[in-house]
C-alpha atoms as a PDB file:
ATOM      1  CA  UNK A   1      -6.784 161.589  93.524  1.00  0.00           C
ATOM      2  CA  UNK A   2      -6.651 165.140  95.348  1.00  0.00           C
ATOM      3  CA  UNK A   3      -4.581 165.465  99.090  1.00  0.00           C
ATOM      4  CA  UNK A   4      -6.905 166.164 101.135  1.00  0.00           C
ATOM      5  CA  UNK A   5     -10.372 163.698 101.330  1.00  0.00           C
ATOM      6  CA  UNK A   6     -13.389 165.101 103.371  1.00  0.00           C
ATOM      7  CA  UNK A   7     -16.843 162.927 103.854  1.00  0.00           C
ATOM      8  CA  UNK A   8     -19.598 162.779 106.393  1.00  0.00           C
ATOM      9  CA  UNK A   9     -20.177 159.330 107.652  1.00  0.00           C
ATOM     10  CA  UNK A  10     -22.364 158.058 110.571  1.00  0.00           C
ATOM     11  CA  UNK A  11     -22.831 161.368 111.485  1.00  0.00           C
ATOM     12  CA  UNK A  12     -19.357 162.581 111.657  1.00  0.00           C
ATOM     13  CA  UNK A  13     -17.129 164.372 109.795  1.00  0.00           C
ATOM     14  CA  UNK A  14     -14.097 162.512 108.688  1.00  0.00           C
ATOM     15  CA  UNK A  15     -10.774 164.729 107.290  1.00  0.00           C
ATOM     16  CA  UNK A  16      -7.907 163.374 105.423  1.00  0.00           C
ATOM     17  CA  UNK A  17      -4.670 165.093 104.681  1.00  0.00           C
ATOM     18  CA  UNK A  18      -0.805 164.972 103.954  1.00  0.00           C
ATOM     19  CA  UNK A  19       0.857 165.178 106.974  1.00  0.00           C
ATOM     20  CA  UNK A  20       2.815 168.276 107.711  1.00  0.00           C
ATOM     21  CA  UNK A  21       5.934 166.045 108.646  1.00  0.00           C
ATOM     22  CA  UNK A  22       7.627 166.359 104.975  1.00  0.00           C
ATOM     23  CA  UNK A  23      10.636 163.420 105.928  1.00  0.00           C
ATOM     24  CA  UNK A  24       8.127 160.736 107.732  1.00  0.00           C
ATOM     25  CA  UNK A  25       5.028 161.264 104.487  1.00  0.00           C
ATOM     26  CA  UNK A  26       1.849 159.837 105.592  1.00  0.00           C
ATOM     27  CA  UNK A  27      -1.870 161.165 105.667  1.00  0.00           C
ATOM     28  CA  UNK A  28      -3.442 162.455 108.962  1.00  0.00           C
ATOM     29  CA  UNK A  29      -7.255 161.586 109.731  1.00  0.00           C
ATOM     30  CA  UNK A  30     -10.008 163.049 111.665  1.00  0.00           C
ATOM     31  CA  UNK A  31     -13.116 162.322 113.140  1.00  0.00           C
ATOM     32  CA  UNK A  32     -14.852 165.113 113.881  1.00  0.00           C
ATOM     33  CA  UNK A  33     -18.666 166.535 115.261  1.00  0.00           C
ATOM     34  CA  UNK A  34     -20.227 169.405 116.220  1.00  0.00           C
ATOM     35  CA  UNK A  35     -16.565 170.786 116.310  1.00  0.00           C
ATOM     36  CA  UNK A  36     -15.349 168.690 118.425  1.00  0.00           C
ATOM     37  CA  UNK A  37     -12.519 166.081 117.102  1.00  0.00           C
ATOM     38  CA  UNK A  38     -13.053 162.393 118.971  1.00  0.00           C
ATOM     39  CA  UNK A  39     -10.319 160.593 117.426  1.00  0.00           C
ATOM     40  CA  UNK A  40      -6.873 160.838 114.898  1.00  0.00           C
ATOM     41  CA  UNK A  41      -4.501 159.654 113.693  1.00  0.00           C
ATOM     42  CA  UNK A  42      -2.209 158.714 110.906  1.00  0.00           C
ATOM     43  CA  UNK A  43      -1.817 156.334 108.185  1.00  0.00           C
ATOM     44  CA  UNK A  44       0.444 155.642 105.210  1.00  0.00           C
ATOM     45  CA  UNK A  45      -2.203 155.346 102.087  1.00  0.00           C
ATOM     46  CA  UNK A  46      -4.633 157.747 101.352  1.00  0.00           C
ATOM     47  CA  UNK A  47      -7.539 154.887 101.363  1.00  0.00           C
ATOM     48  CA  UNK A  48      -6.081 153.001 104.936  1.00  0.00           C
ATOM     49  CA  UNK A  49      -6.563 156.616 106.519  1.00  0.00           C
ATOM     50  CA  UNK A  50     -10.077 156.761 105.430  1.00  0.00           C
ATOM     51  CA  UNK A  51     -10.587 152.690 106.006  1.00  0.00           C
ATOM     52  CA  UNK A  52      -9.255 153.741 109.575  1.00  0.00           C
ATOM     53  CA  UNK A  53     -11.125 156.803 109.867  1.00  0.00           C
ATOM     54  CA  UNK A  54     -14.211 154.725 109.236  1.00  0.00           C
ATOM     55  CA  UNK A  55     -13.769 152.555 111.130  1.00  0.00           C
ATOM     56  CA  UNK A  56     -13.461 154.841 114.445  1.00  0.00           C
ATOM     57  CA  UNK A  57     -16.509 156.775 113.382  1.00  0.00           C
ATOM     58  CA  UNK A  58     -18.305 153.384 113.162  1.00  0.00           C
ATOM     59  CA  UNK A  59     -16.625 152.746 117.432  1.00  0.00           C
ATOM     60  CA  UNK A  60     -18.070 156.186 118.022  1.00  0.00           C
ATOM     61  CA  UNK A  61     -21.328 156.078 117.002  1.00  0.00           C
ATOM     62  CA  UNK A  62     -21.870 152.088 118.651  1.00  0.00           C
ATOM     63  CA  UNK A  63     -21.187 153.795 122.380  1.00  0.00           C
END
């Protein structure tokens, strides 16, 4: 399993990465459209920081 995960889902881009923080490791998320981020945040597995990632496209796109 790579890093870094990158998917389109409901219409937005979601972006998963290691965090930069090298002595607290976790992955940072991203939801992201038209170049604009909406929400973030972190996560300690890979798979809850897309689960969580998902899951706030899924509050975006029901306003």
């Amino acid at each position: 399993m790579s890093d870094s995960y990158e998917e389109e889902f409901l219409g937005y881009s979601i972006f998963v990465e290691v965090s930069a923080d090298r002595y607290n490791p976790a992955f940072s998320w991203s939801v992201c459209k038209d170049n604009i981020e909406y929400d973030s945040g972190l996560a300690f597995s890979k798979d809850d920081a897309i689960a969580e990632a998902e899951a706030a496209a899924t509050k975006l796109s029901s306003e």
